[in-house]
Protein backbone atom coordinates (compact mmCIF):
# COMPACT_ATOMS: atom_id res chain seq x y z
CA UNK A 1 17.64 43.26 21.68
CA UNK A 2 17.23 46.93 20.87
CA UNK A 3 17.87 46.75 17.29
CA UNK A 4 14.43 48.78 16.38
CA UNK A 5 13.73 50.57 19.42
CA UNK A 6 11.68 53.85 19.27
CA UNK A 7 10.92 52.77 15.28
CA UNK A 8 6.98 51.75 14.34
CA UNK A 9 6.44 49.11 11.77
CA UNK A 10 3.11 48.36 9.55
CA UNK A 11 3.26 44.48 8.95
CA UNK A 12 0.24 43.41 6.23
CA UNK A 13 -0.17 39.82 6.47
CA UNK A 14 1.17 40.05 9.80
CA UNK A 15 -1.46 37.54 11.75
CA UNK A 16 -0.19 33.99 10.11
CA UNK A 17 2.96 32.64 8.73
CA UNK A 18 6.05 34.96 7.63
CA UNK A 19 4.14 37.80 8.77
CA UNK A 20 3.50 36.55 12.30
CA UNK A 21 7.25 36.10 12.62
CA UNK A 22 8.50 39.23 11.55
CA UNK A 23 5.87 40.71 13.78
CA UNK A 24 6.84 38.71 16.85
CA UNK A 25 10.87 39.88 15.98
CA UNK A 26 10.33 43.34 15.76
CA UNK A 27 8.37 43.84 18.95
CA UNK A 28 11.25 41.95 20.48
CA UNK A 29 13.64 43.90 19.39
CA UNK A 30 11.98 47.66 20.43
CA UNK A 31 9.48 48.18 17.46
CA UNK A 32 5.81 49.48 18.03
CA UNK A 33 3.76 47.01 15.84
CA UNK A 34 1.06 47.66 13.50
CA UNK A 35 -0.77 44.28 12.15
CA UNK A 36 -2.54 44.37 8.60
CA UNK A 37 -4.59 41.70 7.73
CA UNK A 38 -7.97 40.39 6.61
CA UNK A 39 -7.97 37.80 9.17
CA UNK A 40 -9.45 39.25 11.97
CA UNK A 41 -9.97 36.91 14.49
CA UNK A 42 -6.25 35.66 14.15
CA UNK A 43 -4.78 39.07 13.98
CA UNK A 44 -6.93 39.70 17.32
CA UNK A 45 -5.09 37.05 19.15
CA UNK A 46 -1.75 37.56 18.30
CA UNK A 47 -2.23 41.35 19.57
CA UNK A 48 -3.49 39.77 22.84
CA UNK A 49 -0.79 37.60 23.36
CA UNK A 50 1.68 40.24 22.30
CA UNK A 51 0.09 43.03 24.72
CA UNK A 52 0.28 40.55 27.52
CA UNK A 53 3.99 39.98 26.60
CA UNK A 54 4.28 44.10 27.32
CA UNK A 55 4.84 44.70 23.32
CA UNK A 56 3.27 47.68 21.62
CA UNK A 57 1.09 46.37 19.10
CA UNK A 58 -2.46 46.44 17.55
CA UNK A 59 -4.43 45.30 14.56
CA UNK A 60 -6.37 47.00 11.85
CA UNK A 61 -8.34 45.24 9.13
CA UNK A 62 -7.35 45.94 6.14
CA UNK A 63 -7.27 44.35 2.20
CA UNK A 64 -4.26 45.77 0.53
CA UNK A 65 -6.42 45.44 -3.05
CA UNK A 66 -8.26 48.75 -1.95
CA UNK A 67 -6.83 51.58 -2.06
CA UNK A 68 -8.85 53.76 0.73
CA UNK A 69 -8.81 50.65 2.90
CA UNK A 70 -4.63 51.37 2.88
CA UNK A 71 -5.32 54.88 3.61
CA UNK A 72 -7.38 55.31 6.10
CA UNK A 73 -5.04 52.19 8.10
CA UNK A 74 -2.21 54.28 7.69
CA UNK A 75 -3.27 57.22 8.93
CA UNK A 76 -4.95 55.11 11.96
CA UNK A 77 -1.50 53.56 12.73
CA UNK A 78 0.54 57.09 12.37
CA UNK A 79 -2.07 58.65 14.67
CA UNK A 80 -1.94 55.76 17.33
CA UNK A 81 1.48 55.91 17.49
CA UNK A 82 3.15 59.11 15.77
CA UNK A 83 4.67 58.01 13.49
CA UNK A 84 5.52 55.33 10.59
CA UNK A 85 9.29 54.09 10.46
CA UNK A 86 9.04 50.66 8.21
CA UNK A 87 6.79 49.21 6.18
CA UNK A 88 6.92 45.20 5.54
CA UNK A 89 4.46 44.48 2.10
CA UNK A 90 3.87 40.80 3.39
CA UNK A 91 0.11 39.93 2.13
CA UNK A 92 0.53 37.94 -0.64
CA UNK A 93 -1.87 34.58 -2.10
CA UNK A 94 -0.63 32.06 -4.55
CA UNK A 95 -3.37 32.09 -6.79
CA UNK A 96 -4.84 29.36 -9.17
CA UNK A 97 -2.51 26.46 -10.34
CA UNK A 98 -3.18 26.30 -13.87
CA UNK A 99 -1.14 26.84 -17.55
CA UNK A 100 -1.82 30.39 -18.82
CA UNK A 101 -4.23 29.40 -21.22
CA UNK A 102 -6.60 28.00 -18.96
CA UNK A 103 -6.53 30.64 -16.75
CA UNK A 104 -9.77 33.33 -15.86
CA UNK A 105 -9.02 36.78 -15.86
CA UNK A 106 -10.80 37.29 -12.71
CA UNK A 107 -7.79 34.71 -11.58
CA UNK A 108 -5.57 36.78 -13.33
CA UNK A 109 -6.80 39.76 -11.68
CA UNK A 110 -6.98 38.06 -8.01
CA UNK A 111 -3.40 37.17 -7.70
CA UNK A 112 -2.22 40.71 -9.07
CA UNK A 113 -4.36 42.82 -7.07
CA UNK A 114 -3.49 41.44 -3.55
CA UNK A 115 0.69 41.03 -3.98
CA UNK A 116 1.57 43.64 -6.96
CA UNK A 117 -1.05 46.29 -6.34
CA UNK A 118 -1.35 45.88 -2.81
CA UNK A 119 2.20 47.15 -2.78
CA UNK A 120 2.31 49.50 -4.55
CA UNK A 121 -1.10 50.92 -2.79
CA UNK A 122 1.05 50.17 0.64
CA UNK A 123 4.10 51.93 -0.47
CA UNK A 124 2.29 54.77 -2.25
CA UNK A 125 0.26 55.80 1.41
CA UNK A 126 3.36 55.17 3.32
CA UNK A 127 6.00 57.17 1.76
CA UNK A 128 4.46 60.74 3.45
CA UNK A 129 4.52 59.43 6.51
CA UNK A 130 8.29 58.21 6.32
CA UNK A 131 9.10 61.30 4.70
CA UNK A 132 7.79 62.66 8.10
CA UNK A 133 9.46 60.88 10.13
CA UNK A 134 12.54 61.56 7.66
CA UNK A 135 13.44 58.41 6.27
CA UNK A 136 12.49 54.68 6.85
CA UNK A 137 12.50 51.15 5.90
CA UNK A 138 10.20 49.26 2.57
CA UNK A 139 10.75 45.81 2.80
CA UNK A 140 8.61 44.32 0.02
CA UNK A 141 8.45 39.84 0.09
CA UNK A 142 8.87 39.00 -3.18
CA UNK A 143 10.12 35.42 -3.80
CA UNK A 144 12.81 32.74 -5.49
CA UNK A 145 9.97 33.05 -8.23
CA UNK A 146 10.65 36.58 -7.89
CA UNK A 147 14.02 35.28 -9.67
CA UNK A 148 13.48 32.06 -11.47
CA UNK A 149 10.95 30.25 -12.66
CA UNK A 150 8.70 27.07 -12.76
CA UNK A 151 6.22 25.25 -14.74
CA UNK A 152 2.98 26.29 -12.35
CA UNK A 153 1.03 29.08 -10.80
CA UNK A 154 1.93 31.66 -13.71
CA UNK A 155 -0.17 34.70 -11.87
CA UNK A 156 2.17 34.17 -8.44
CA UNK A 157 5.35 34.02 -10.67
CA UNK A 158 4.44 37.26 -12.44
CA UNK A 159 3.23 39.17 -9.63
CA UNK A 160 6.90 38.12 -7.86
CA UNK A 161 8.43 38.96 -10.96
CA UNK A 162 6.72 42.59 -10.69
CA UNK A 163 7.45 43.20 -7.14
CA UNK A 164 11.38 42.44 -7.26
CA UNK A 165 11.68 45.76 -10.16
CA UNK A 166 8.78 47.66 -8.32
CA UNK A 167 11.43 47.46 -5.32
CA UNK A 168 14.44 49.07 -7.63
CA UNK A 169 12.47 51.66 -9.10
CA UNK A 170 10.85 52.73 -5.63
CA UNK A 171 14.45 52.61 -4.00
CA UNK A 172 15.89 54.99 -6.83
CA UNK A 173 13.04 57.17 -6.82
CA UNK A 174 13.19 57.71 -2.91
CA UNK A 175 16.65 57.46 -1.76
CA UNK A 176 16.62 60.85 -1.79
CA UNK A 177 14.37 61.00 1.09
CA UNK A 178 16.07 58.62 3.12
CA UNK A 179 13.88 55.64 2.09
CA UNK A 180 15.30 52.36 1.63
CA UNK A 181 13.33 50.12 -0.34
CA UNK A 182 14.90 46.08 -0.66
CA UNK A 183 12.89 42.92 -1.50
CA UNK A 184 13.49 39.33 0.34
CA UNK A 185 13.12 36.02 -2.05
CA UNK A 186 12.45 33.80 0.35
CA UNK A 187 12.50 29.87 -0.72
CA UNK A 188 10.04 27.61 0.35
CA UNK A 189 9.08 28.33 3.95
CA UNK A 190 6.72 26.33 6.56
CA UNK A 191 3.59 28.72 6.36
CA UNK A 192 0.34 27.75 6.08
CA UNK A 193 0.32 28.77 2.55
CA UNK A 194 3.12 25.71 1.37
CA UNK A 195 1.44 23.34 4.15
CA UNK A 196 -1.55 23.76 1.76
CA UNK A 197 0.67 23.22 -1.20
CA UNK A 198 1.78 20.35 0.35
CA UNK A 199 -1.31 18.67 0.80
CA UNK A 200 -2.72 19.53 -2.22
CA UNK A 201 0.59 17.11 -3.35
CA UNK A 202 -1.55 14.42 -2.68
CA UNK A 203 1.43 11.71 -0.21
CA UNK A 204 2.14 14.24 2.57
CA UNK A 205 4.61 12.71 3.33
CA UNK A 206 6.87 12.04 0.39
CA UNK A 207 5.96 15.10 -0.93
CA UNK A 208 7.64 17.08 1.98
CA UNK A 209 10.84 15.12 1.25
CA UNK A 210 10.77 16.10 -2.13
CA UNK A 211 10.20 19.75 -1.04
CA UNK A 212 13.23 19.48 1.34
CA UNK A 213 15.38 17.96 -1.60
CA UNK A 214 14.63 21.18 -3.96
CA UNK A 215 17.03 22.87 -1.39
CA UNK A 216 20.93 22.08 -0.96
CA UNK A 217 21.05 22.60 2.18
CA UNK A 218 18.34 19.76 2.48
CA UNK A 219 15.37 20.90 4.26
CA UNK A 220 12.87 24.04 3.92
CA UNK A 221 12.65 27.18 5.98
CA UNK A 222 11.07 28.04 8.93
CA UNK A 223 9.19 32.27 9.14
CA UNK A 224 11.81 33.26 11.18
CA UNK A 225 14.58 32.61 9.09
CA UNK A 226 12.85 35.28 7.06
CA UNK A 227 11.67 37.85 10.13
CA UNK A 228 15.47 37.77 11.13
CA UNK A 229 16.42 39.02 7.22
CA UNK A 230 13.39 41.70 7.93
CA UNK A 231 14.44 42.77 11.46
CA UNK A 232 18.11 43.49 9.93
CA UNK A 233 16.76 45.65 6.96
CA UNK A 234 14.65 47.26 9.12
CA UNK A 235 17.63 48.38 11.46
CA UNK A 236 20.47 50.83 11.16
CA UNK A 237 22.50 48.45 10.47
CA UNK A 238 21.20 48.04 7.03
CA UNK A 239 21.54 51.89 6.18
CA UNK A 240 23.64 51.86 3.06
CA UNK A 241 21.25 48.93 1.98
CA UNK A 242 18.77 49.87 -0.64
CA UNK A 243 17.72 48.37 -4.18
CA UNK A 244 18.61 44.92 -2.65
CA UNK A 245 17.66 41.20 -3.26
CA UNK A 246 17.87 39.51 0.27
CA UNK A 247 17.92 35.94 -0.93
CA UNK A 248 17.10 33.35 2.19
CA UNK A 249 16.45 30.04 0.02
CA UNK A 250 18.45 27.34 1.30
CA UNK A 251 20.74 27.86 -1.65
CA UNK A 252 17.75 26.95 -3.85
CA UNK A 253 18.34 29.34 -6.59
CA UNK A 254 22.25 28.93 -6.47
CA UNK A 255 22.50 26.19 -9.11
């Protein structure tokens, strides 16, 4: 316990899933928490139960494909609570399951907007404000398709792809200023986003033993084996880390 106290984080995605994890860790551990999201009446919720667990937090609406939209959360958060210490670039969507050739731009465009230039909107409106508060923590989800590769969803691989070098070339550029940028690759996790890629399998249940067998260590991840990996880059214990590929995957990409 401890581990972030005095530090505020923005979480986008923050209501469901990963997001709602991370969230949940960091107010346990002494972090004032600011929740992103489009889902409103979720994001509502969680800040009820967390308030009524005594944890700082609160919600702003906010899609990470507009720019302003960032903006003018940011500034809300910083002025609610004084400051910004980390940013976690969470939001993400998968995107339309289809071979390049058959795909839309305007599914092109979807996928990319939310997860490549919603970071970079998120990490271009947050940097004064941890220059401010003279350094801080970027921890940007990218994926194991942020490393390797499959035959589907070819926007979602790309975007991953582009998020994992946005990371190095933000945590070169601002090292200087005490900002640590680091991505996390997490493997297949039990989020409502891969329950719906489950189902869409068609056999539930076969289909979540084949997702279990894609990982050696023979089953697939639960959110807070990935708010754990963002509570420790987060902390001061992770203060020579920067440029970094967490990798929490089950040993998925270590064939």
């Amino acid at each position: 316990m401890g581990r972030l106290n005095g530090k505020v984080a923005v979480i986008t995605g923050g209501a469901l899933g990963i997001g709602r994890a991370t969230t949940l860790r960091m107010a346990e551990e002494g972090c004032a928490v600011a929740i992103c999201d489009v889902l409103v009446s979720e994001a509502n919720a969680f800040v009820d139960e967390l308030v009524g667990a005594g944890f700082e937090a609160c919600f702003w609406p906010l899609d990470v494909s507009r720019e302003a939209e960032v903006d003018k959360a940011f500034n809300a958060v910083a002025e609610r609570f004084g400051r910004i210490d980390i940013l976690v670039n969470n939001a993400g969507v998968v995107g339309a399951n289809k071979p390049t050739d058959q795909l839309t731009e305007a599914e092109w465009d979807y996928v990319q907007n939310v997860n490549v230039k919603g970071v970079f909107f998120a990490t271009k409106h947050v940097i004064p404000h941890l220059r401010r508060a003279g350094g801080g923590s970027i921890i940007n989800l990218s994926s194991i398709y942020g490393l390797v590769s499959a035959a589907d969803v070819p926007p979602y691989h790309a975007s991953k792809g582009a998020v994992r070098l946005m990371t190095k070339t933000d945590a070169l550029t601002y090292a200087a200023d005490r900002i640590r940028v680091n991505s996390i690759h997490p493997g297949f996790i039990w989020t409502p986003m891969v329950e719906g890629f489950v189902q869409d399998m068609g056999n539930e249940a076969e289909a979540r033993v084949s997702l279990a067998a894609l990982h050696p260590l023979g089953h697939v991840g639960e959110p807070d084996d990935i708010a754990w990996g963002c509570v420790y880059l987060a902390s001061n214990e992770a203060r020579f880390v920067t440029g970094a590929e967490l990798v929490i995957d089950g040993g998925y990409t270590a064939r």
